[in-house]
C-alpha atoms as a PDB file:
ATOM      1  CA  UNK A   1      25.020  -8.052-108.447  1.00  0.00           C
ATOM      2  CA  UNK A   2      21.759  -9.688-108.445  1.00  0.00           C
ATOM      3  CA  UNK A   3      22.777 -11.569-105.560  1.00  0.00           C
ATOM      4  CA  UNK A   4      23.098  -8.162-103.016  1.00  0.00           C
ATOM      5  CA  UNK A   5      19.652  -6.776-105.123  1.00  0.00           C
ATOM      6  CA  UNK A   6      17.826  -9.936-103.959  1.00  0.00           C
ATOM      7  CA  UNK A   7      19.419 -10.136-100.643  1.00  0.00           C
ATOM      8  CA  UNK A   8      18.993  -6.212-100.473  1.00  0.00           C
ATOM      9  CA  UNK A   9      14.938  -6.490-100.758  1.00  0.00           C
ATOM     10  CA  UNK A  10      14.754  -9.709 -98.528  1.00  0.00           C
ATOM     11  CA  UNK A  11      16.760  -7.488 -95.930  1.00  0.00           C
ATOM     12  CA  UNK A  12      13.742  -4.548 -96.503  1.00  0.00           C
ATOM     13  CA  UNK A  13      11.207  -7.397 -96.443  1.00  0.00           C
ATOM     14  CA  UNK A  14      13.140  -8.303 -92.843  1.00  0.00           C
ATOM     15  CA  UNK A  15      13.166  -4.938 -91.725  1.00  0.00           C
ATOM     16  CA  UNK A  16       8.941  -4.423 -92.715  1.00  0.00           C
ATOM     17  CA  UNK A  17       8.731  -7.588 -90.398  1.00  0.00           C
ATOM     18  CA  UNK A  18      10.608  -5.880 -87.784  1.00  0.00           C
ATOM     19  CA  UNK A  19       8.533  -2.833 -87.718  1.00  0.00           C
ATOM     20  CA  UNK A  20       5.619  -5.151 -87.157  1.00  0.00           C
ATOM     21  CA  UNK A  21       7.165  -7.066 -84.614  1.00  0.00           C
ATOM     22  CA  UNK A  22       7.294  -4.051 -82.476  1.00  0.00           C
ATOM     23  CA  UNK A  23       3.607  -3.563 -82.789  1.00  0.00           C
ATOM     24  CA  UNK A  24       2.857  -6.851 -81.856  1.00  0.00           C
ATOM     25  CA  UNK A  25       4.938  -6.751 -78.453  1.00  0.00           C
ATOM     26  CA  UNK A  26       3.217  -3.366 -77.430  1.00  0.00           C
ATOM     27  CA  UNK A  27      -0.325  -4.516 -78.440  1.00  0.00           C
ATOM     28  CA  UNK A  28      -0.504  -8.375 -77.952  1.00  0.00           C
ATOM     29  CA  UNK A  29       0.130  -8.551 -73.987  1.00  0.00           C
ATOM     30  CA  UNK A  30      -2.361  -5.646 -73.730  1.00  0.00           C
ATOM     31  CA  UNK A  31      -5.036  -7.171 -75.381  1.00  0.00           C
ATOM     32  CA  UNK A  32      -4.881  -5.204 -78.577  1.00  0.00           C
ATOM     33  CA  UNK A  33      -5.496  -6.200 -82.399  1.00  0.00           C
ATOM     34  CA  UNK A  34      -1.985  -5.806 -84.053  1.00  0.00           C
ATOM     35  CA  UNK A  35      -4.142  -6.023 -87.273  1.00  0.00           C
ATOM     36  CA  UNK A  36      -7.122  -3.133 -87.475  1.00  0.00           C
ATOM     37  CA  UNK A  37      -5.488   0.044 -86.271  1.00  0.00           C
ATOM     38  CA  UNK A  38      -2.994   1.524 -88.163  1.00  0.00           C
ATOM     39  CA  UNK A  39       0.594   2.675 -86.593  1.00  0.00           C
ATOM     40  CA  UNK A  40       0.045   5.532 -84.504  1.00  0.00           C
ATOM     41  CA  UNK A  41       1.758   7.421 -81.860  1.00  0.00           C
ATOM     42  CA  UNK A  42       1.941   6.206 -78.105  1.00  0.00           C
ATOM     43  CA  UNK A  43       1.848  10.167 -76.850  1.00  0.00           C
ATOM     44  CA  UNK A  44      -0.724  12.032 -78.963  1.00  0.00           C
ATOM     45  CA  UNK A  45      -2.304   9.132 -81.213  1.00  0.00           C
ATOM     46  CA  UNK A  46      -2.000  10.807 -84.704  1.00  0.00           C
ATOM     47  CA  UNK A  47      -1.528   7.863 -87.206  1.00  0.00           C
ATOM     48  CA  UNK A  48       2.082   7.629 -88.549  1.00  0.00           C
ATOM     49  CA  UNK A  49       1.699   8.980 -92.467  1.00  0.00           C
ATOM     50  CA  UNK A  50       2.998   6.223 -95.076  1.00  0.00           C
ATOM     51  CA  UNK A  51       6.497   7.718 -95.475  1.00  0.00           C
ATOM     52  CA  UNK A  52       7.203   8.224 -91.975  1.00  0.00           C
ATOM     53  CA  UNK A  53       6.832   4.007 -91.438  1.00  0.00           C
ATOM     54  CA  UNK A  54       9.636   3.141 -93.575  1.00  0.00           C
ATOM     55  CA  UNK A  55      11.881   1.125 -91.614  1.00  0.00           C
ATOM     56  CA  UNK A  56      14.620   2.821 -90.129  1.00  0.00           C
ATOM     57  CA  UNK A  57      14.819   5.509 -92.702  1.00  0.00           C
ATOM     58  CA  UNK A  58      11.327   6.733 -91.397  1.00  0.00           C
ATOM     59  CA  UNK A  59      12.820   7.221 -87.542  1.00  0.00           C
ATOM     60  CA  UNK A  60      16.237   8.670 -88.565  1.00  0.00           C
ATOM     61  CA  UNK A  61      14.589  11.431 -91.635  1.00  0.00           C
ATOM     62  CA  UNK A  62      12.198  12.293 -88.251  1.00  0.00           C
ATOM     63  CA  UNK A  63      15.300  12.566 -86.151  1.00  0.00           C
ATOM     64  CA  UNK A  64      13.265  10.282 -83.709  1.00  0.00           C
ATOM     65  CA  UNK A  65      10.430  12.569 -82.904  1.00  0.00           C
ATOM     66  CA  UNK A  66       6.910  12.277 -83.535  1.00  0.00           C
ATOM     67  CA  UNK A  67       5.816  14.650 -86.708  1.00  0.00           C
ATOM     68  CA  UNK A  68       2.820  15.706 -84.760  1.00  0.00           C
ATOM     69  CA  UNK A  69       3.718  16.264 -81.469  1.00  0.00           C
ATOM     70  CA  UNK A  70       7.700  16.313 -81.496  1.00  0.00           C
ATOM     71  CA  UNK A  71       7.451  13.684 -78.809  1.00  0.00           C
ATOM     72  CA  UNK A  72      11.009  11.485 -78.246  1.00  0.00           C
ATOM     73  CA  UNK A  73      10.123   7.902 -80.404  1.00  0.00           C
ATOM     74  CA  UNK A  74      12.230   5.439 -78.911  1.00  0.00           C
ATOM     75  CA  UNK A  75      15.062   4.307 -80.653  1.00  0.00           C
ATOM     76  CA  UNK A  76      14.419   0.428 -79.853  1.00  0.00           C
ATOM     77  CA  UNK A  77      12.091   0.829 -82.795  1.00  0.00           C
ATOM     78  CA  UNK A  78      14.561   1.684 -85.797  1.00  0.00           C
ATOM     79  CA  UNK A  79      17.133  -1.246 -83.891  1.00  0.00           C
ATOM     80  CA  UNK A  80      14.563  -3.537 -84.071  1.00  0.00           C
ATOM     81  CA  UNK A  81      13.947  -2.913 -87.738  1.00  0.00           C
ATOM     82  CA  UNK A  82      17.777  -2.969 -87.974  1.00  0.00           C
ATOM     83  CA  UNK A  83      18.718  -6.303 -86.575  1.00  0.00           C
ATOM     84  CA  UNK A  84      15.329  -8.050 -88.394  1.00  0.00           C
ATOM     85  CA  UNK A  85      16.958  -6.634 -91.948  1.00  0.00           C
ATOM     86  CA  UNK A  86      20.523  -7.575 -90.938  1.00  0.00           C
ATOM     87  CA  UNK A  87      19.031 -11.254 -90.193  1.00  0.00           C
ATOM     88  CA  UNK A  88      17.505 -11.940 -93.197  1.00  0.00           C
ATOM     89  CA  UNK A  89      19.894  -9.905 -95.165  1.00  0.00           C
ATOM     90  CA  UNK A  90      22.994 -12.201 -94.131  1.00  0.00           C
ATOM     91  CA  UNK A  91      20.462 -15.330 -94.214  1.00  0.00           C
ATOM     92  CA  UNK A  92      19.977 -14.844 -97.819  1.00  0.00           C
ATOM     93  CA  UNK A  93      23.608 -15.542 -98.715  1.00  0.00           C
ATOM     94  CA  UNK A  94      24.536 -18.417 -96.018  1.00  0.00           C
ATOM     95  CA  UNK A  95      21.379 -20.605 -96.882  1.00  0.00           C
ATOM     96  CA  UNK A  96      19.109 -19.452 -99.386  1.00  0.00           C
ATOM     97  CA  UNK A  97      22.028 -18.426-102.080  1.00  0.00           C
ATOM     98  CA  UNK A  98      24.369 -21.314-100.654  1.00  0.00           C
ATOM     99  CA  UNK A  99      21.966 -24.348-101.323  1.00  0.00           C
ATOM    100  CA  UNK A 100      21.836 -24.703 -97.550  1.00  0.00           C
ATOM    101  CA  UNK A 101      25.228 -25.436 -97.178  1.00  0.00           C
ATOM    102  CA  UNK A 102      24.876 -23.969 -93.612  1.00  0.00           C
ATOM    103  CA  UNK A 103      22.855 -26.887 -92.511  1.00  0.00           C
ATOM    104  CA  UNK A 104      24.561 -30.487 -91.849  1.00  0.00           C
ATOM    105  CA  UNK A 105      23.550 -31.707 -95.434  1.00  0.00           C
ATOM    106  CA  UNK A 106      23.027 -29.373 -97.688  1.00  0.00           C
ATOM    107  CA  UNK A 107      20.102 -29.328 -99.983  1.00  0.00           C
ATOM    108  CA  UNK A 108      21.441 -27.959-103.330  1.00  0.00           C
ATOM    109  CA  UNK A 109      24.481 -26.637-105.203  1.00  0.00           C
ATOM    110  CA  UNK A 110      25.305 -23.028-104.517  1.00  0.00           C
ATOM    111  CA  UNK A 111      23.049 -21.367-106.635  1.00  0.00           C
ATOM    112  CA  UNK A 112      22.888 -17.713-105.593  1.00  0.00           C
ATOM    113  CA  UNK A 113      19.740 -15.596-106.162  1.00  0.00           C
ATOM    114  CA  UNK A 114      18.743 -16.769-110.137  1.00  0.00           C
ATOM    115  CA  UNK A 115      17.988 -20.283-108.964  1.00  0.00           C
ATOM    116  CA  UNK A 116      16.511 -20.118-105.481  1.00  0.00           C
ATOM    117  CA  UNK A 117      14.546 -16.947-105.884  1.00  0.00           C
ATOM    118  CA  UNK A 118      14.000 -15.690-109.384  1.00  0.00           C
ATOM    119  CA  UNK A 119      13.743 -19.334-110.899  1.00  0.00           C
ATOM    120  CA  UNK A 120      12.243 -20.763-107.335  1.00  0.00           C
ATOM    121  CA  UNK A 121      13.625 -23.588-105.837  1.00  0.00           C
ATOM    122  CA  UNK A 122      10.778 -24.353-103.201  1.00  0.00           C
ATOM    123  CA  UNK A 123      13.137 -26.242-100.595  1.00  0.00           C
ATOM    124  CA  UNK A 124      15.576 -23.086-100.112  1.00  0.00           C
ATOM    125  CA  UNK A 125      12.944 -20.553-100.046  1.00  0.00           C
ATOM    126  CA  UNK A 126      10.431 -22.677 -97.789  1.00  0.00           C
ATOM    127  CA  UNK A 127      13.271 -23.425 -95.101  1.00  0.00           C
ATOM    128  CA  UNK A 128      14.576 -19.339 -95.992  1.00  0.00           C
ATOM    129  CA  UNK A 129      11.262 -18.724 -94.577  1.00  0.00           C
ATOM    130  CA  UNK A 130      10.661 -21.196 -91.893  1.00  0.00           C
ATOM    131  CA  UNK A 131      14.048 -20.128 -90.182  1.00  0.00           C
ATOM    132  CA  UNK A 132      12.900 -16.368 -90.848  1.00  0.00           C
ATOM    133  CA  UNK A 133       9.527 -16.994 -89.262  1.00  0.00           C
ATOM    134  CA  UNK A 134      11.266 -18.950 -85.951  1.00  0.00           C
ATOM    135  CA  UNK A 135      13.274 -15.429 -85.997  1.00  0.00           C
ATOM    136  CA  UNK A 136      10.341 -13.165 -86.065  1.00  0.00           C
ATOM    137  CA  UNK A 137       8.196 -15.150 -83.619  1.00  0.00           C
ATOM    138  CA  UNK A 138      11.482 -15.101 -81.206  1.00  0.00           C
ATOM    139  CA  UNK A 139      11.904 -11.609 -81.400  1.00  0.00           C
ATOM    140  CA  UNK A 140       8.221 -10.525 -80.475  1.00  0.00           C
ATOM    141  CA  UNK A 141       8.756 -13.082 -77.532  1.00  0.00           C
ATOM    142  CA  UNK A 142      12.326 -11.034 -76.837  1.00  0.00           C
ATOM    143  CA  UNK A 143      10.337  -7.757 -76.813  1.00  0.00           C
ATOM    144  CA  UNK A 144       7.591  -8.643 -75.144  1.00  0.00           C
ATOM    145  CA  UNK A 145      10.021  -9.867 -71.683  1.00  0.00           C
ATOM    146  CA  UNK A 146      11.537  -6.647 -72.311  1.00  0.00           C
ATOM    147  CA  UNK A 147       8.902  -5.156 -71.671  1.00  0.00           C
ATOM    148  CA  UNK A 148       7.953  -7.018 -68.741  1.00  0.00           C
ATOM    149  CA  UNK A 149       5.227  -8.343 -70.008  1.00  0.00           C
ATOM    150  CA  UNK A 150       3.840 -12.183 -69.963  1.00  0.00           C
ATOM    151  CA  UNK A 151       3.928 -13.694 -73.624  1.00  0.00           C
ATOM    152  CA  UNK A 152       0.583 -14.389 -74.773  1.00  0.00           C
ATOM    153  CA  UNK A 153      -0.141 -18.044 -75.411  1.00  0.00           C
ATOM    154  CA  UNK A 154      -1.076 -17.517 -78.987  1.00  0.00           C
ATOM    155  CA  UNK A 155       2.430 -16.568 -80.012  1.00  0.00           C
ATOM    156  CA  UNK A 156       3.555 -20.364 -79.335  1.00  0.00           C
ATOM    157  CA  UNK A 157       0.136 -22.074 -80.015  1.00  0.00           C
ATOM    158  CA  UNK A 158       0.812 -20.482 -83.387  1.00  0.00           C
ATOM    159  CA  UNK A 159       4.093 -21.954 -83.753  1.00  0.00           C
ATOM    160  CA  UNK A 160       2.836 -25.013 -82.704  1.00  0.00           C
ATOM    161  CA  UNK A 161       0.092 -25.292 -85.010  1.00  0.00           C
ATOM    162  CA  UNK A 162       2.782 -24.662 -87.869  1.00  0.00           C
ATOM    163  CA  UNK A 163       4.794 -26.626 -87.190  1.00  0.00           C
ATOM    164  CA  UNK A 164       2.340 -30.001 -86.475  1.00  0.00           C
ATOM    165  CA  UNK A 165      -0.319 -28.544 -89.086  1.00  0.00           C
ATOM    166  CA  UNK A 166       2.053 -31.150 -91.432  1.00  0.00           C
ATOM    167  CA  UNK A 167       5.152 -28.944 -92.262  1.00  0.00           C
ATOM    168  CA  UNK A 168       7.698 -31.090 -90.415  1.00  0.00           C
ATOM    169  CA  UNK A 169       5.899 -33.829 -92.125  1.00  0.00           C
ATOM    170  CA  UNK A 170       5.659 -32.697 -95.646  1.00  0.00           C
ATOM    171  CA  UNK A 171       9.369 -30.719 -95.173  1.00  0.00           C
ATOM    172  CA  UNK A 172      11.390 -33.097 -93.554  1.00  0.00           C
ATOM    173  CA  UNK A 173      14.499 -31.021 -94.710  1.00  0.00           C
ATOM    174  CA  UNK A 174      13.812 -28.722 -91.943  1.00  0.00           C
ATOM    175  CA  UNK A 175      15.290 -31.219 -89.851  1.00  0.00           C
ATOM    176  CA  UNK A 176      18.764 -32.510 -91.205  1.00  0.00           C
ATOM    177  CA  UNK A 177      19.555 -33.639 -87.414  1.00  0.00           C
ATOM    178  CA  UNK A 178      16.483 -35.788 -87.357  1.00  0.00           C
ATOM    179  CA  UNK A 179      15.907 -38.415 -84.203  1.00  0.00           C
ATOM    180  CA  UNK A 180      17.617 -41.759 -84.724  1.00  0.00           C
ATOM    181  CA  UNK A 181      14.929 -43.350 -82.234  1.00  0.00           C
ATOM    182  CA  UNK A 182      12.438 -43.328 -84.811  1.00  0.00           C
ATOM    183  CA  UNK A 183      12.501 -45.874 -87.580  1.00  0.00           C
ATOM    184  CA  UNK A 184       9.831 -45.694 -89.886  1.00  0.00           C
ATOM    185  CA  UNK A 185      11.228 -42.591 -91.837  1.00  0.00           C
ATOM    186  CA  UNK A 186       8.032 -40.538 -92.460  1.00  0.00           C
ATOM    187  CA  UNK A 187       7.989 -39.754 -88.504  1.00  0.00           C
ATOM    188  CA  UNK A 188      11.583 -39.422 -87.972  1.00  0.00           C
ATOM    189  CA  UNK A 189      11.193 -35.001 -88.317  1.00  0.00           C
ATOM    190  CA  UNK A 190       7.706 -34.648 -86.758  1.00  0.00           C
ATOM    191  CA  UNK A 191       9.005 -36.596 -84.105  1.00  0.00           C
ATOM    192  CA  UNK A 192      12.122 -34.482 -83.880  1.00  0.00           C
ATOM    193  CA  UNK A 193      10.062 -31.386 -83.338  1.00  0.00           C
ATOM    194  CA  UNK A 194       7.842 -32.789 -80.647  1.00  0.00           C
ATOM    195  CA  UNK A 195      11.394 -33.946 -78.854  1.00  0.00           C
ATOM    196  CA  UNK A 196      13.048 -30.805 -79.435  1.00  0.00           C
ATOM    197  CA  UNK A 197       9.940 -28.685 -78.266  1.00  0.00           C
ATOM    198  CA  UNK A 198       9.577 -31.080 -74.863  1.00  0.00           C
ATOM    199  CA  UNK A 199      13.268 -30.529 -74.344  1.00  0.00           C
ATOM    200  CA  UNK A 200      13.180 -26.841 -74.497  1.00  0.00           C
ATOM    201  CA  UNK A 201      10.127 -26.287 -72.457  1.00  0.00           C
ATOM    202  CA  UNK A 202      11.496 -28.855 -69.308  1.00  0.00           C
ATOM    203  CA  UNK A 203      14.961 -27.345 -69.187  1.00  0.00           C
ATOM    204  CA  UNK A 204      13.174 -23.986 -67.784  1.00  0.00           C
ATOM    205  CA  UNK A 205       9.983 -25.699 -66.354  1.00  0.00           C
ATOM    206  CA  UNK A 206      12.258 -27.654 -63.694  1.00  0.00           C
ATOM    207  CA  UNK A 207      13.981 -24.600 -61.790  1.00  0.00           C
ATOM    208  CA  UNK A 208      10.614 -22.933 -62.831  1.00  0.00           C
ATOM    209  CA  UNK A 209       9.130 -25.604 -60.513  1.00  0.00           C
ATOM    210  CA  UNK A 210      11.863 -25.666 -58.082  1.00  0.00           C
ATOM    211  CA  UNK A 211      12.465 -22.213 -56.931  1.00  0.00           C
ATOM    212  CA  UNK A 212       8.561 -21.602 -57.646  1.00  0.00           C
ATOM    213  CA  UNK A 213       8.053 -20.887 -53.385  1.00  0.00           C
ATOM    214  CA  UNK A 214      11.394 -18.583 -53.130  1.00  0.00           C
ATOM    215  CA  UNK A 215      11.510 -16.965 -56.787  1.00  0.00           C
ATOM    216  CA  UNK A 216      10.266 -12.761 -57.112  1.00  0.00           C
ATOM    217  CA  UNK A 217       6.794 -12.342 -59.724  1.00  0.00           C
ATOM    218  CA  UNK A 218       9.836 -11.089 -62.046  1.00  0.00           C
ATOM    219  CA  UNK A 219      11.753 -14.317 -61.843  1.00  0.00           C
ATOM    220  CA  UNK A 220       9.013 -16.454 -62.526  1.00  0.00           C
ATOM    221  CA  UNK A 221       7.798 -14.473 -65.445  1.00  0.00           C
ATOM    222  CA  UNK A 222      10.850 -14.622 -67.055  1.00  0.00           C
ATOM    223  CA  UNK A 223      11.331 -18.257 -66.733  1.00  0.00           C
ATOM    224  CA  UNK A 224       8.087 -19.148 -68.014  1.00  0.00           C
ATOM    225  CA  UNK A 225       8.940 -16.939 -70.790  1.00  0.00           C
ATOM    226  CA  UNK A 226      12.113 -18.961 -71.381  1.00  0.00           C
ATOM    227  CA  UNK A 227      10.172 -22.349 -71.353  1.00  0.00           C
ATOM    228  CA  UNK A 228       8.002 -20.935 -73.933  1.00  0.00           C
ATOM    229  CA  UNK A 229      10.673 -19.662 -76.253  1.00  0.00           C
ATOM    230  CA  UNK A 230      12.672 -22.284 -75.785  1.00  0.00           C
ATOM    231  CA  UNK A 231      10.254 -24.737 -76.481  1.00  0.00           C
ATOM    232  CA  UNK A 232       9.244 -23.072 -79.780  1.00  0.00           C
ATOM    233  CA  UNK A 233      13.423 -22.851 -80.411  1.00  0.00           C
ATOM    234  CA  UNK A 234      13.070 -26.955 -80.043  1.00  0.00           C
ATOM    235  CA  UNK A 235      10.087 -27.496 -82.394  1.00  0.00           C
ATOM    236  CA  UNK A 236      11.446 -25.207 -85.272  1.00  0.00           C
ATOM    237  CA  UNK A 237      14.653 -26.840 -84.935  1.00  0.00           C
ATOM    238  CA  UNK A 238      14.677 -30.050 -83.287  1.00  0.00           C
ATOM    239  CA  UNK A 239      16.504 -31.854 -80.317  1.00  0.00           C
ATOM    240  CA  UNK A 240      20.109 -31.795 -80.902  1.00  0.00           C
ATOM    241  CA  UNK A 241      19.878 -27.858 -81.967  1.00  0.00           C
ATOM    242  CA  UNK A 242      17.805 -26.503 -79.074  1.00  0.00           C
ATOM    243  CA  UNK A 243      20.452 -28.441 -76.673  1.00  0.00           C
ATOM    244  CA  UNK A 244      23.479 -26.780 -78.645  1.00  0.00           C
ATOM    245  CA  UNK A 245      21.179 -23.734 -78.111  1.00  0.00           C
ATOM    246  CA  UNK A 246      20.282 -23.474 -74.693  1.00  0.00           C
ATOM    247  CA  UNK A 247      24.307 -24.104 -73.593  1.00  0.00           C
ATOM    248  CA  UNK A 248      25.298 -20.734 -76.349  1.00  0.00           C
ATOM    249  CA  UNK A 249      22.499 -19.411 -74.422  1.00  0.00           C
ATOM    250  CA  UNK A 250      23.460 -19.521 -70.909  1.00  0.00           C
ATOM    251  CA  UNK A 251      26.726 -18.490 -72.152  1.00  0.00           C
ATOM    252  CA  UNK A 252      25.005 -15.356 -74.029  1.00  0.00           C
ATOM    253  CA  UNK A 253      23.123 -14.285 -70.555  1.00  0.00           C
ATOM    254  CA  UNK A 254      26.281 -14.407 -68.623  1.00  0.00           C
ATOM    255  CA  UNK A 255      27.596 -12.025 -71.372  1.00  0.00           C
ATOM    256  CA  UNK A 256      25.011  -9.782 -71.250  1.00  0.00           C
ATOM    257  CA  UNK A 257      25.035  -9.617 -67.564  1.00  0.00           C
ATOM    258  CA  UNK A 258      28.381  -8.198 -67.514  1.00  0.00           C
ATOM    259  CA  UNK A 259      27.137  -5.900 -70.733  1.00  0.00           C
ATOM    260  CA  UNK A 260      24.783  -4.825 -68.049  1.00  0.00           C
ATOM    261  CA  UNK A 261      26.798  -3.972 -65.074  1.00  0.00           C
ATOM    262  CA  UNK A 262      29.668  -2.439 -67.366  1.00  0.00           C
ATOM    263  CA  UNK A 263      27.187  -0.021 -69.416  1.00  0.00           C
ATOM    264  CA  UNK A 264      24.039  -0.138 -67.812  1.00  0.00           C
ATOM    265  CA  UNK A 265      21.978  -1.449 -70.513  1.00  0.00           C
ATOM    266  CA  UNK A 266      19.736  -4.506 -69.789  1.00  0.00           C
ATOM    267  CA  UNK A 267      19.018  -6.627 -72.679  1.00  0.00           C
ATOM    268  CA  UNK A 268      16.198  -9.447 -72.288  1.00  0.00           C
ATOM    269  CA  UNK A 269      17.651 -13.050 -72.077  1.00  0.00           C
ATOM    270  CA  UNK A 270      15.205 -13.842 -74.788  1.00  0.00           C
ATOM    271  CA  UNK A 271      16.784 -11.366 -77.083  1.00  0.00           C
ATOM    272  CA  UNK A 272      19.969 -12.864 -76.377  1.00  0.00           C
ATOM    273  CA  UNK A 273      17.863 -16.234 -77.112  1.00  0.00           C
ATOM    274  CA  UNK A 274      17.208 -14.637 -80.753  1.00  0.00           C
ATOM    275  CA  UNK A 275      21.294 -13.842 -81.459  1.00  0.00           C
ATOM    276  CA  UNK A 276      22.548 -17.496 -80.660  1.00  0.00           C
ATOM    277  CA  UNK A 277      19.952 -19.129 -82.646  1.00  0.00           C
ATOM    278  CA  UNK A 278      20.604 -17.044 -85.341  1.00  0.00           C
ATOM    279  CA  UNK A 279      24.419 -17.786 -85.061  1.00  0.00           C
ATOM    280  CA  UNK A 280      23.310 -21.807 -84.528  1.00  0.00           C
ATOM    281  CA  UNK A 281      21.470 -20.884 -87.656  1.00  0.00           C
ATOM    282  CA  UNK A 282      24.854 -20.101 -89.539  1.00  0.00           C
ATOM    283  CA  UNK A 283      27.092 -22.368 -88.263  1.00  0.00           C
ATOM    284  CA  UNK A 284      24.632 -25.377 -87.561  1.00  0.00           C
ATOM    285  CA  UNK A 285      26.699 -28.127 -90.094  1.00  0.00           C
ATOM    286  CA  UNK A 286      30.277 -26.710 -88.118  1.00  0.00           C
ATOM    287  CA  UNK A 287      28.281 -27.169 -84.603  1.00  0.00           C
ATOM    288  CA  UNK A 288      26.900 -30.210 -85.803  1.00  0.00           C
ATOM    289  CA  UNK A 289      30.562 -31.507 -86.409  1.00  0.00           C
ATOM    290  CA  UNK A 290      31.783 -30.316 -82.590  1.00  0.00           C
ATOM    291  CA  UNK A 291      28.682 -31.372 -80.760  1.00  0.00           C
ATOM    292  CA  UNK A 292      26.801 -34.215 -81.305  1.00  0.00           C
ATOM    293  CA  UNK A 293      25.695 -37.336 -80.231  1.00  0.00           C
END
């Protein structure tokens, strides 16, 4: 029971992320502080009251209509919210309660919620959160190419700064898969995440390059968009993941195309970017076991 309570509020805690995701995608490629103004409606501009912003619950009690002005609120909103919950939700049991037993090596004994999160053990709940970050920071890239819109290069300066500001130094358990060109041990993950983040940019920056003469404003947007994402993918996780990656990936777009000319309904590659690494994220020590090298 205290298991699903804990995994309950980290899905809420998910879910507040998500709602703050989508402000960041609308107000980040428009130049916009996501920090000063509160929440406030696109059509008339009346600030969305505290129990209206609840996630999901807020859009589906208002029956997706602005309070003030009964204007449509788009559903993408509460999905958002929805998917960010679901993620951290189901992340909660198959790392943070499991002892990592997701990843290659596992860090700990399954311990469920008493010992990782009530009694704190720092190494589940600091990788818990460095996956969940790589998540959020992949879905604001997601909605932002949904949107049409160039991702800001803040979004991945960030993540680069976290990551080299000394956490794949200090955490070296963030990468299990970690280079075997290195071999002074220290440098083995750091070096990881500068491999896996030059891997995942030039894998989009080639045909990026290639077809830069012939390619429509849309198609080069989107695949520098890609090389950014991707590249972040690689530094959060490393070389050997962000390869596994990109192939689930270019698997995941060809789905999604037919998705799209069956029902009609486009879905960013990037947000199909944010599904596979999430499944990599679950079944990274069984991938690890298939494809390797």
């Amino acid at each position: 029971m205290l298991d699903f309570v804990t995994a309950l509020w980290l899905g809420f805690v998910g879910a507040c992320i998500g709602s703050f995701l989508n402000v960041v995608a609308y107000r980040m490629p428009r130049g916009m502080s996501v920090v000063w103004k509160p929440s406030h409606c696109p059509k008339c501009g009346h600030d969305i009251r505290a129990r209206d912003n609840l996630p999901v619950l807020g859009w589906l009690l208002l029956r997706g209509r602005c309070r003030d002005c009964g204007e449509p609120i788009a559903p993408r909103y509460a999905i958002v919210e929805g998917f960010m919950g679901i993620a951290f939700f189901g992340l909660a049991y198959i790392e943070l309660f499991s002892g990592a037993a997701n990843l290659p090596d596992a860090l700990a004994d399954p311990v469920g919620a008493l010992d990782s999160v009530v009694n704190p053990n720092w190494e589940l709940l600091t990788l818990y959160g460095f996956h969940g970050l790589l998540l959020s920071l992949l879905m604001a890239m997601g909605l932002i190419d949904q949107d049409g819109q160039r991702i800001p290069w803040s979004l991945p300066l960030f993540a680069g700064i976290v990551v080299t500001a000394g956490l794949a130094y200090e955490c070296w358990y963030f990468y299990p898969e970690r280079t075997r060109n290195i071999h002074v041990w220290e440098w083995k993950a750091p070096f990881d995440a500068l491999f896996g983040a030059m891997w995942g940019a030039v894998a989009w920056s080639i045909p990026q390059l290639v077809l830069r003469r012939r390619s429509s404003p849309a198609m080069k947007r989107f695949l520098r968009n890609a090389a950014i994402a991707s590249a972040v993918t690689g530094a959060f996780l490393g070389l050997r993941p962000v390869v596994r990656i990109f192939g689930l990936w270019l698997g995941g777009i060809i789905a999604a195309r037919g998705l799209r000319n069956a029902m009609n309904v486009r879905f960013s590659p990037l947000l199909v970017l944010w599904g596979v690494t999430l499944l990599h994220l679950s079944l990274w020590g069984r991938l690890s076991d298939l494809f390797s090298w």
